[in-house]
Protein backbone atom coordinates (compact mmCIF):
# COMPACT_ATOMS: atom_id res chain seq x y z
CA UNK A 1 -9.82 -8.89 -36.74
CA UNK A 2 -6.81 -10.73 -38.64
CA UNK A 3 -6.78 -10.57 -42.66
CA UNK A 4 -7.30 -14.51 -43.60
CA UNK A 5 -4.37 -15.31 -45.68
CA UNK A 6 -4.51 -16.33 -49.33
CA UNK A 7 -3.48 -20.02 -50.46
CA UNK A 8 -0.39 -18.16 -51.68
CA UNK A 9 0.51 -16.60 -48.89
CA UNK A 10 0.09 -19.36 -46.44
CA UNK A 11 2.25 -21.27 -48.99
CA UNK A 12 4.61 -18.16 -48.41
CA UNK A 13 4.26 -18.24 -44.71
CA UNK A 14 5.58 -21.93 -44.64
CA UNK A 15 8.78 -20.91 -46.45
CA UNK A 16 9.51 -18.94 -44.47
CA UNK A 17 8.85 -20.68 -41.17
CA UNK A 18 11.05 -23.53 -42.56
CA UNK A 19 14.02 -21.04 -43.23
CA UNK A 20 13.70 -19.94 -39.92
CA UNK A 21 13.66 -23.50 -38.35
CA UNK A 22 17.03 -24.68 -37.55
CA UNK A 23 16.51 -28.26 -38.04
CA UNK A 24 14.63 -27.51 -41.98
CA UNK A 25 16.54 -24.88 -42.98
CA UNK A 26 18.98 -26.89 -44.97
CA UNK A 27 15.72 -27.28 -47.51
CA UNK A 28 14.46 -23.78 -48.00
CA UNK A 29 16.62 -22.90 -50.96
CA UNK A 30 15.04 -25.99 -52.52
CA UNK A 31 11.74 -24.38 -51.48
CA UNK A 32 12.72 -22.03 -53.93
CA UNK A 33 13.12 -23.89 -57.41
CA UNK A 34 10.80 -23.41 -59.64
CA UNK A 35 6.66 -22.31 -59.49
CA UNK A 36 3.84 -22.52 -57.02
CA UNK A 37 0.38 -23.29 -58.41
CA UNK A 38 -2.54 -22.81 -56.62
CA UNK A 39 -5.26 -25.17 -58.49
CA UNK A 40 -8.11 -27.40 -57.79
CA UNK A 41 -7.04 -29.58 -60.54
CA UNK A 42 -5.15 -32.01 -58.16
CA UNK A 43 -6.78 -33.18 -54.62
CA UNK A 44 -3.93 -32.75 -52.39
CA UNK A 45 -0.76 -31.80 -53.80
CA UNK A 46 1.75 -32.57 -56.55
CA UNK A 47 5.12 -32.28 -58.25
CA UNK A 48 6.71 -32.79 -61.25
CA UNK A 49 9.96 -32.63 -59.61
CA UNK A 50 10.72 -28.98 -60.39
CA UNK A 51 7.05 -27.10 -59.72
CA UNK A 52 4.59 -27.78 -56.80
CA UNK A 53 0.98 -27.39 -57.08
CA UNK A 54 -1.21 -27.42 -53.99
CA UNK A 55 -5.19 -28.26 -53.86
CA UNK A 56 -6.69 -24.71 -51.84
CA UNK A 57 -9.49 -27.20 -50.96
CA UNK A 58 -7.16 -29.28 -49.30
CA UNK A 59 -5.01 -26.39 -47.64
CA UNK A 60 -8.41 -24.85 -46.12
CA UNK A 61 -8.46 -28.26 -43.88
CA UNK A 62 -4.84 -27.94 -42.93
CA UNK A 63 -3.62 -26.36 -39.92
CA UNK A 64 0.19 -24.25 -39.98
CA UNK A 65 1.76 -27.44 -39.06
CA UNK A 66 0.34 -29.75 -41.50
CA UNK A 67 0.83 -26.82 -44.17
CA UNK A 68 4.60 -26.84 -43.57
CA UNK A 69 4.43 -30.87 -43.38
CA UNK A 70 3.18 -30.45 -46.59
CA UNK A 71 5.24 -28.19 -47.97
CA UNK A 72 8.33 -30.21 -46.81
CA UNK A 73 6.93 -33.03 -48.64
CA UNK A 74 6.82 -31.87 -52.36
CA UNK A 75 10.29 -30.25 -51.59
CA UNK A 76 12.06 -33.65 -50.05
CA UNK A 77 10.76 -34.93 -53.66
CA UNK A 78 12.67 -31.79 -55.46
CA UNK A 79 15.70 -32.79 -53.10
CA UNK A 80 15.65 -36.59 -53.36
CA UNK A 81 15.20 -35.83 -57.25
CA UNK A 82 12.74 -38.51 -57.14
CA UNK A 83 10.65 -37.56 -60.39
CA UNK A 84 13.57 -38.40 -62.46
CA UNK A 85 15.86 -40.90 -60.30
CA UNK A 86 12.71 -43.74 -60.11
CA UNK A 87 11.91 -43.14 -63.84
CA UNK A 88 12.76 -46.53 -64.45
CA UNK A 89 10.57 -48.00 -61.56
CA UNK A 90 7.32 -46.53 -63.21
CA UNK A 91 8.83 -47.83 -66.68
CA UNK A 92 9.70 -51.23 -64.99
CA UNK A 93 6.64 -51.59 -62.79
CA UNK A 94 3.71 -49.64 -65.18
CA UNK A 95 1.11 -51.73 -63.43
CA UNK A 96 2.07 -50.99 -59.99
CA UNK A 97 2.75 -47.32 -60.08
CA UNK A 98 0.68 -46.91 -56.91
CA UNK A 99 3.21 -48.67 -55.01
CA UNK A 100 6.28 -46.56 -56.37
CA UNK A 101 4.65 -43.56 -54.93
CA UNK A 102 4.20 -45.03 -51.57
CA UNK A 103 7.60 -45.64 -51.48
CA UNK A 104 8.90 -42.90 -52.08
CA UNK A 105 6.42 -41.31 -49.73
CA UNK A 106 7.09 -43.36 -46.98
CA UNK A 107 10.89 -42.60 -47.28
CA UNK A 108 9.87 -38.59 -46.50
CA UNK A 109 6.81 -39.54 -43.88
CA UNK A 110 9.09 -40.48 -41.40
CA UNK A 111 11.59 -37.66 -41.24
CA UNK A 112 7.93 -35.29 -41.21
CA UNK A 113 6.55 -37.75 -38.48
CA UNK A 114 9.75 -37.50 -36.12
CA UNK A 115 9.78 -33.29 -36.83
CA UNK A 116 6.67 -32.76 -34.65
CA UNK A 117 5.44 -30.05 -32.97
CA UNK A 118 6.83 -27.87 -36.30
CA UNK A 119 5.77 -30.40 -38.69
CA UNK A 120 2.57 -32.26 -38.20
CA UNK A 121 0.84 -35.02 -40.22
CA UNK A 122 -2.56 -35.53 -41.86
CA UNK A 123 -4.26 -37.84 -39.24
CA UNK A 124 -8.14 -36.63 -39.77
CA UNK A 125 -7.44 -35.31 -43.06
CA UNK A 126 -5.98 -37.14 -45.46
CA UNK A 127 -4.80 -41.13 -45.04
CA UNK A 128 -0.65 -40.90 -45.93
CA UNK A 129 2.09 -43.22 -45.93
CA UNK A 130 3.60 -44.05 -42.88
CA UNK A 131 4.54 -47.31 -40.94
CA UNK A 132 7.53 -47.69 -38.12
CA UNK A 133 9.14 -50.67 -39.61
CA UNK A 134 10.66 -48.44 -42.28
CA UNK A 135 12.08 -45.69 -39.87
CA UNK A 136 15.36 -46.81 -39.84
CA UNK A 137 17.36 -44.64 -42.83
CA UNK A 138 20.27 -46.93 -43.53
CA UNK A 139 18.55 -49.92 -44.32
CA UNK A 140 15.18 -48.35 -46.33
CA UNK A 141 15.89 -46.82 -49.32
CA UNK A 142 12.85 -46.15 -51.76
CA UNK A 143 13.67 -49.26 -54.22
CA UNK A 144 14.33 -51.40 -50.60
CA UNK A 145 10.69 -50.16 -49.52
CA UNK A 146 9.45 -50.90 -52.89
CA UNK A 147 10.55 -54.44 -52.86
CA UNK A 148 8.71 -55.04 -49.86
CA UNK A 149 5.47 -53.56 -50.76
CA UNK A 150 5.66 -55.44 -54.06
CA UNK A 151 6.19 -58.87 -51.80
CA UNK A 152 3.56 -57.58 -49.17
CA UNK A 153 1.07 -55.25 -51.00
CA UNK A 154 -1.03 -52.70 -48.69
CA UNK A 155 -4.65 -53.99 -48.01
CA UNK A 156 -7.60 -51.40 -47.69
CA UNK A 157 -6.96 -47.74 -47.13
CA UNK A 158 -3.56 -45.55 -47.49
CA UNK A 159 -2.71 -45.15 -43.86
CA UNK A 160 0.03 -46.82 -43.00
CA UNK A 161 0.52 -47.97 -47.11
CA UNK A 162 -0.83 -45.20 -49.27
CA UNK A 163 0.22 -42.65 -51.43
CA UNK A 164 -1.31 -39.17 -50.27
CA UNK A 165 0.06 -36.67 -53.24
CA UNK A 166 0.70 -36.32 -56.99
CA UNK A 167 3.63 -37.13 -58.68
CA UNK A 168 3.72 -36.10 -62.28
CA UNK A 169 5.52 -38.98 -63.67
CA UNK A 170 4.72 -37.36 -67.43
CA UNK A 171 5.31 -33.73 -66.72
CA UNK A 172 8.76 -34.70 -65.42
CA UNK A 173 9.45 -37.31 -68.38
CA UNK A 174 9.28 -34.27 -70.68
CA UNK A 175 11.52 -32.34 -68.95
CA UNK A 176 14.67 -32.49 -71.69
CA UNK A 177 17.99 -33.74 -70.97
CA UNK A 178 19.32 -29.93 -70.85
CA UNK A 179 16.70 -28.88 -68.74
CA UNK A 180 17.10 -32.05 -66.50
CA UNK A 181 20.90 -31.35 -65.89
CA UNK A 182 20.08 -27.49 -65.66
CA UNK A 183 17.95 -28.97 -62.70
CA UNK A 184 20.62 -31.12 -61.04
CA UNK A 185 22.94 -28.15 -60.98
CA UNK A 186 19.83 -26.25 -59.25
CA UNK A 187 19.17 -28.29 -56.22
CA UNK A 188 22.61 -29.57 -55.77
CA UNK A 189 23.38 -25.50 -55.17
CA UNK A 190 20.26 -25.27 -53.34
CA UNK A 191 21.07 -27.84 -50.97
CA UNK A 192 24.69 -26.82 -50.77
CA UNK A 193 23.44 -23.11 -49.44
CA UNK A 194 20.85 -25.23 -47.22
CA UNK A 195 23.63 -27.21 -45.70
CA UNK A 196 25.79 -23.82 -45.00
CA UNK A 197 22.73 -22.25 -43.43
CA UNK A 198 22.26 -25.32 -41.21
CA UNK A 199 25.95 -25.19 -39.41
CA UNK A 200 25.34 -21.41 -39.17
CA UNK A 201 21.95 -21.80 -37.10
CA UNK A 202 23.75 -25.47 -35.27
CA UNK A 203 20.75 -27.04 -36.82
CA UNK A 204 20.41 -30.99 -37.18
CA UNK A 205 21.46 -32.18 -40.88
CA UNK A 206 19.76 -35.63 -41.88
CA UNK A 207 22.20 -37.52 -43.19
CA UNK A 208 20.86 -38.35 -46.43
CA UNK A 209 21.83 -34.54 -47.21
CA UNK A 210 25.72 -35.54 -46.76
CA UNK A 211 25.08 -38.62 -49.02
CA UNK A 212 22.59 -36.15 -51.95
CA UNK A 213 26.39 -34.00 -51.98
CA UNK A 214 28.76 -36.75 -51.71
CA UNK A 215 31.12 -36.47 -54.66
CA UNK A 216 29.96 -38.82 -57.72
CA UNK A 217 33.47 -38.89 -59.20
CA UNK A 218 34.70 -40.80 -57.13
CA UNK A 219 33.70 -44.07 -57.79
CA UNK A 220 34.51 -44.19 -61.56
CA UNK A 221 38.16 -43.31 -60.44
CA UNK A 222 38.54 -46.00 -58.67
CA UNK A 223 36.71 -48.15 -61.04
CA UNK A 224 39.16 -47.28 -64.02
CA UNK A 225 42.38 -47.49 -61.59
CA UNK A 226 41.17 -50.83 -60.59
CA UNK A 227 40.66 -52.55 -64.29
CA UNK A 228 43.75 -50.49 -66.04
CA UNK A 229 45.81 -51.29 -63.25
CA UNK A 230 45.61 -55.01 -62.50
CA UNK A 231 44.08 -55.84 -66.71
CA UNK A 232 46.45 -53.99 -68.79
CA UNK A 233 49.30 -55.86 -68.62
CA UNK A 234 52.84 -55.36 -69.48
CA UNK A 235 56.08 -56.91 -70.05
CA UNK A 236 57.67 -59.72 -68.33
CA UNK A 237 60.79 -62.26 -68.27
CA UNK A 238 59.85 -66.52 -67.88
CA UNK A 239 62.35 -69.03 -67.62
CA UNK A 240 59.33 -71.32 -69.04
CA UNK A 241 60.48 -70.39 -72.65
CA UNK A 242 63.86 -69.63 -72.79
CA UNK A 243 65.39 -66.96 -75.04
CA UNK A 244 66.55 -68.73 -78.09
CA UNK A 245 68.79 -66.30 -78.99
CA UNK A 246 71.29 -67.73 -76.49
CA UNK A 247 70.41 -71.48 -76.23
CA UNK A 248 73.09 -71.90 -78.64
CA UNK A 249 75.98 -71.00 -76.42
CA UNK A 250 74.53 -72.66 -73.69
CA UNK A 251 73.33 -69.64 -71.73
CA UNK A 252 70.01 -69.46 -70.00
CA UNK A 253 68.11 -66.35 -70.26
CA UNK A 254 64.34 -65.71 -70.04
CA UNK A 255 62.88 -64.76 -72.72
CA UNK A 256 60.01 -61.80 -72.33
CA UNK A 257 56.32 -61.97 -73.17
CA UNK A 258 53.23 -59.54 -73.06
CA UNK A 259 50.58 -60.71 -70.84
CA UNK A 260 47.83 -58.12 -71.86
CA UNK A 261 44.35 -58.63 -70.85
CA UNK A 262 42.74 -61.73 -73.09
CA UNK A 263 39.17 -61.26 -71.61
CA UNK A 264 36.71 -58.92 -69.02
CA UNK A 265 33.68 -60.40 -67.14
CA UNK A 266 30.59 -57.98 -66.46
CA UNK A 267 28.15 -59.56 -64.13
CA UNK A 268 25.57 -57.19 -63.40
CA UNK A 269 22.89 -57.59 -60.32
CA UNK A 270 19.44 -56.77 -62.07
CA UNK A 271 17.39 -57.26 -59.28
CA UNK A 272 15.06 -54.91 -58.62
CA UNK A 273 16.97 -52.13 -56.69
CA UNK A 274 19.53 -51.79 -59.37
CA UNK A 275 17.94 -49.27 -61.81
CA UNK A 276 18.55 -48.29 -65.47
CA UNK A 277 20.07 -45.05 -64.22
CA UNK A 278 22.51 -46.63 -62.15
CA UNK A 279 23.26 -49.74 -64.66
CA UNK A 280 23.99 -47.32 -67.38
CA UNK A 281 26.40 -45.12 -65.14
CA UNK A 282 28.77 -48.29 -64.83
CA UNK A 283 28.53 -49.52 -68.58
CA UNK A 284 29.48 -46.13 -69.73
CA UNK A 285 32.50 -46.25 -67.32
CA UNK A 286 33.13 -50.29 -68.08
CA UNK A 287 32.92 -49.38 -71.75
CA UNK A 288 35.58 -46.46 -70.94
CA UNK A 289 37.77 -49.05 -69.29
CA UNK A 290 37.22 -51.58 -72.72
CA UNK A 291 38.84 -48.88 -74.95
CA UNK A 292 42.13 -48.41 -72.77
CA UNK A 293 42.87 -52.62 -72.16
CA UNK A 294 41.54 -53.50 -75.44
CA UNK A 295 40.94 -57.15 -74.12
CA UNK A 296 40.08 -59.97 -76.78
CA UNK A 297 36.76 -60.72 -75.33
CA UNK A 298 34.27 -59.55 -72.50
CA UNK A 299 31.23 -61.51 -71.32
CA UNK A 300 28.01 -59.65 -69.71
CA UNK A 301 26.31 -61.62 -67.16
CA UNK A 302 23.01 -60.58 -65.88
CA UNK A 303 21.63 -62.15 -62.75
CA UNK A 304 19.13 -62.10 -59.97
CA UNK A 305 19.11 -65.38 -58.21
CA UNK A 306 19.69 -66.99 -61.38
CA UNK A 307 21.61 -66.26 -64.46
CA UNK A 308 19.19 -64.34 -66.67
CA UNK A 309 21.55 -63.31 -69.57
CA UNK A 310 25.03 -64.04 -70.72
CA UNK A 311 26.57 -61.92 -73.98
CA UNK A 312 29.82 -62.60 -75.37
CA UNK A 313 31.79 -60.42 -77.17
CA UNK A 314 34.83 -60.80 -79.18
CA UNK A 315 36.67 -58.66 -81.61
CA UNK A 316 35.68 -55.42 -82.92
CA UNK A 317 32.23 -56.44 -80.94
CA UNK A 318 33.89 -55.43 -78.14
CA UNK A 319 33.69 -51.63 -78.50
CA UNK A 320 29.82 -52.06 -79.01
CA UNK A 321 29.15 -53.52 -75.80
CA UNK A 322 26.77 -50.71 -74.05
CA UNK A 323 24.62 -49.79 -77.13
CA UNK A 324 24.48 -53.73 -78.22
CA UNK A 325 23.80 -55.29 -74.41
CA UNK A 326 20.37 -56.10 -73.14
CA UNK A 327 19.51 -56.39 -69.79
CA UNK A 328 17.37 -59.08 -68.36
CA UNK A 329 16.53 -60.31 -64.67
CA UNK A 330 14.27 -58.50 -61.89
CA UNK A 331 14.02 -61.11 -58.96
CA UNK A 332 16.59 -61.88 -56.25
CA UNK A 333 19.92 -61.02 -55.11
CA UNK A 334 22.31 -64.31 -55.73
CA UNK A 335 25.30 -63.43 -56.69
CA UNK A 336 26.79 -67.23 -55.80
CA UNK A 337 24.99 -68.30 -59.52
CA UNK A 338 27.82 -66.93 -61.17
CA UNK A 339 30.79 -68.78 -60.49
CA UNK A 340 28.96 -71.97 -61.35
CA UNK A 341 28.00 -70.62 -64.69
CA UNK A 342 31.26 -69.61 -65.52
CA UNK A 343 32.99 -72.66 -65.00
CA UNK A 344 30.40 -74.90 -66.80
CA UNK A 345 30.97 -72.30 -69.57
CA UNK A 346 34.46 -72.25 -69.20
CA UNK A 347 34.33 -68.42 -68.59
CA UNK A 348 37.85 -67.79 -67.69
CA UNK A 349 38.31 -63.80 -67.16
CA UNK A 350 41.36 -61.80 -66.75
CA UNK A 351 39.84 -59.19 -64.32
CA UNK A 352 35.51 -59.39 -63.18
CA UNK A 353 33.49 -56.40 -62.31
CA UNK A 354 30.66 -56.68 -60.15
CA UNK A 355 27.23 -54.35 -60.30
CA UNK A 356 25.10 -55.02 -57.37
CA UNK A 357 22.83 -53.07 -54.78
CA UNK A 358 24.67 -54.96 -51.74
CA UNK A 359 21.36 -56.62 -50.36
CA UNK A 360 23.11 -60.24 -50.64
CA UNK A 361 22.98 -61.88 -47.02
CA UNK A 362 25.70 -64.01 -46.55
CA UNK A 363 24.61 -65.58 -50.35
CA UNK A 364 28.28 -63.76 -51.86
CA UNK A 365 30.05 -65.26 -54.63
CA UNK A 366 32.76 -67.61 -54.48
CA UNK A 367 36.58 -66.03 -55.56
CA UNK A 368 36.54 -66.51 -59.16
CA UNK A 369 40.46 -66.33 -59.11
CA UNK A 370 40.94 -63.23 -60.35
CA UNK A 371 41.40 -59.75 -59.88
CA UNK A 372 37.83 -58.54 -58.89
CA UNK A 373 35.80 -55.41 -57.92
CA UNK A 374 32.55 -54.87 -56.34
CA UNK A 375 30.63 -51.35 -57.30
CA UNK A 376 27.85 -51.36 -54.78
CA UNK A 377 24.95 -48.97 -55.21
CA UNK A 378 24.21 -46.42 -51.99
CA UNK A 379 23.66 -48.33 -48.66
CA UNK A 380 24.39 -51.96 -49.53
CA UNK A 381 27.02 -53.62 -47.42
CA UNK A 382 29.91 -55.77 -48.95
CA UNK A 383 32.28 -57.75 -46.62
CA UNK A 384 35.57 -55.95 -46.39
CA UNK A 385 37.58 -58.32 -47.74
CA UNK A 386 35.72 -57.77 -51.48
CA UNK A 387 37.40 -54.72 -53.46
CA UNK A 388 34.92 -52.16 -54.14
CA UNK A 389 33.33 -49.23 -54.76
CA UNK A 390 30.35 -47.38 -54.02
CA UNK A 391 27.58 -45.67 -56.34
CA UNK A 392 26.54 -42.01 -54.97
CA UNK A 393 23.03 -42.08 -52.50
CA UNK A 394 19.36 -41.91 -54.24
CA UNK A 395 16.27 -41.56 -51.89
């Protein structure tokens, strides 16, 4: 007669099923990462983003597959970083927090749903998160999946719209910024020794694991290259204003000027894909950018499908612009209510920078006449003509 298994060990067993498995193997160094609780404190199971606890009442209902489906779960949470990336969608939507954790939930369901016979899901058990229409990766993103629950909110049970585990939303806000970057440094090793593993076994890689280790530097190169390059200015020679020097003797010569940047425009999409993480990435690197040009004044625009905010700084205000600015929007995506504002305001920038998640429709901006770039968050699209640069992937 076979020894029954503790919780532990069937926890145990699952780890090591998904390091064997080509197609998972690129998560079982994540597996790894902090501790496994074994507690009736929780009904299902739970994760503060570093430690997973699982209900033993619930795992005595579960077959192998469904263990492992649940394993994989928690772990795509540790991976996505979810506990700390959506912060600001608990913060932003307290009285919907239901709805954040079906998002995120569905975003894992249906890599776990297409993974069968290894992986199997809780039909009988539990009722989960999962529904076709999001299947398709490259358009839904957890904040994308979000926005349409908040527009079409799930009626009745959890299947198909429901949240089926924990997520310790507290436990992971008191994680401290050390330990929080200790973490990063964790799973992005993790996942690099998963990935390695996965060409070594010719597993299948899901792409979002290419776009967790895409290089975040990137972006704020090209950022900085763009503004310093086309806003700092230099010297130059007009005819316009002839040298004076020479008028006298009746020779023309041009006289030179210094056409350093005069002003910077900020408009910042604060819809509600665009989250605090990401908007505070880009101010830190636009405020970077303020301290090489020096301009004379920069304006902060915050829209949805409106103008929410406008700030104007001039002067020694300048240098104060990320721990002075206030954010303000959460509706839409319309960028096209910019320009308009601008010129009734007689807004007149040297060089514009645009924030937005991408998820415009055909509803882009009119050319504001000046140098511009676009830094689009993970997955948007921006027509090809628009300068820009893209934000590093969050699930």
């Amino acid at each position: 007669m076979a020894t029954k298994l503790t919780h532990k060990q069937r926890i145990e067993k699952a780890h090591i099923a998904i390091m064997r498995n080509k197609d998972w193997v690129w998560l079982a160094p994540t597996c790894l990462i902090g501790t496994v609780h074994i507690t009736d404190d929780i009904p299902t199971a739970a994760t503060d983003g570093r430690d997973v606890l699982y209900s033993p009442t619930f795992l005595d209902k579960l077959n192998d597959a469904q263990v492992r489906a649940t394993v994989i779960h928690e772990n795509m949470h540790k991976a996505f970083r979810h506990m700390r990336v959506y912060q600001y969608l608990v913060e932003r939507h307290k009285d919907n927090v239901r709805l954040v954790n079906m998002a995120m939930d569905f975003v894992i369901n249906r890599g776990i749903k297409a993974a069968s016979p290894f992986l199997e899901c809780w039909d009988g058990v539990i009722e989960y998160c999962y529904n076709p229409k999001y299947d398709d990766d490259m358009v839904w993103d957890t904040p994308r999946v979000l926005d349409d629950l908040l527009k079409n909110p799930p009626q009745g049970g959890q299947k198909g719209g429901g949240g089926q585990d924990g997520h310790d939303w507290e436990k992971a806000k008191d994680i401290s910024p050390k330990e929080a970057e200790e973490l990063d440094k964790q799973i992005e090793q993790a996942l690099r020794q998963g990935q390695v593993l996965s060409k070594k076994m010719a597993g299948n890689q899901p792409r979002e694991l290419g776009d967790l280790l895409t290089p975040a530097v990137d972006w704020r190169r090209a950022l900085r290259d763009f503004v310093t390059e086309r806003a700092k200015g230099g010297e130059f020679q007009t005819f316009a204003r002839p040298n004076r020097r020479f008028v006298h003797s009746g020779a023309y010569r041009p006289s030179r000027y210094d056409e350093a940047v005069k002003s910077i425009l900020f408009a910042c999409d604060t819809s509600g894909s665009i989250g605090a993480e990401d908007l505070r990435e880009v101010l830190s690197e636009v405020q970077g950018c303020l301290e090489v040009v020096k301009p004379e004044t920069v304006d902060v625009i915050y829209w949805d499908t409106a103008v929410a905010r406008h700030e104007h700084y001039v002067g020694a205000d300048v240098s104060t612009v990320m721990s002075s600015t206030k954010p303000a929007g959460g509706g839409g995506t319309s960028p096209s209510c910019v320009v308009p504002f601008c010129r009734n305001r007689r807004i007149e920038p040297s060089v514009a920078i645009w924030l937005s998640d991408g998820y415009v429709g055909g509803d882009w901006a009119e050319d504001l006449g000046v140098p511009s770039v676009w830094v689009i968050r993970a997955g948007g699209q921006v027509p090809g003509h628009l300068p820009h640069v893209q934000l590093p992937a969050r699930r």
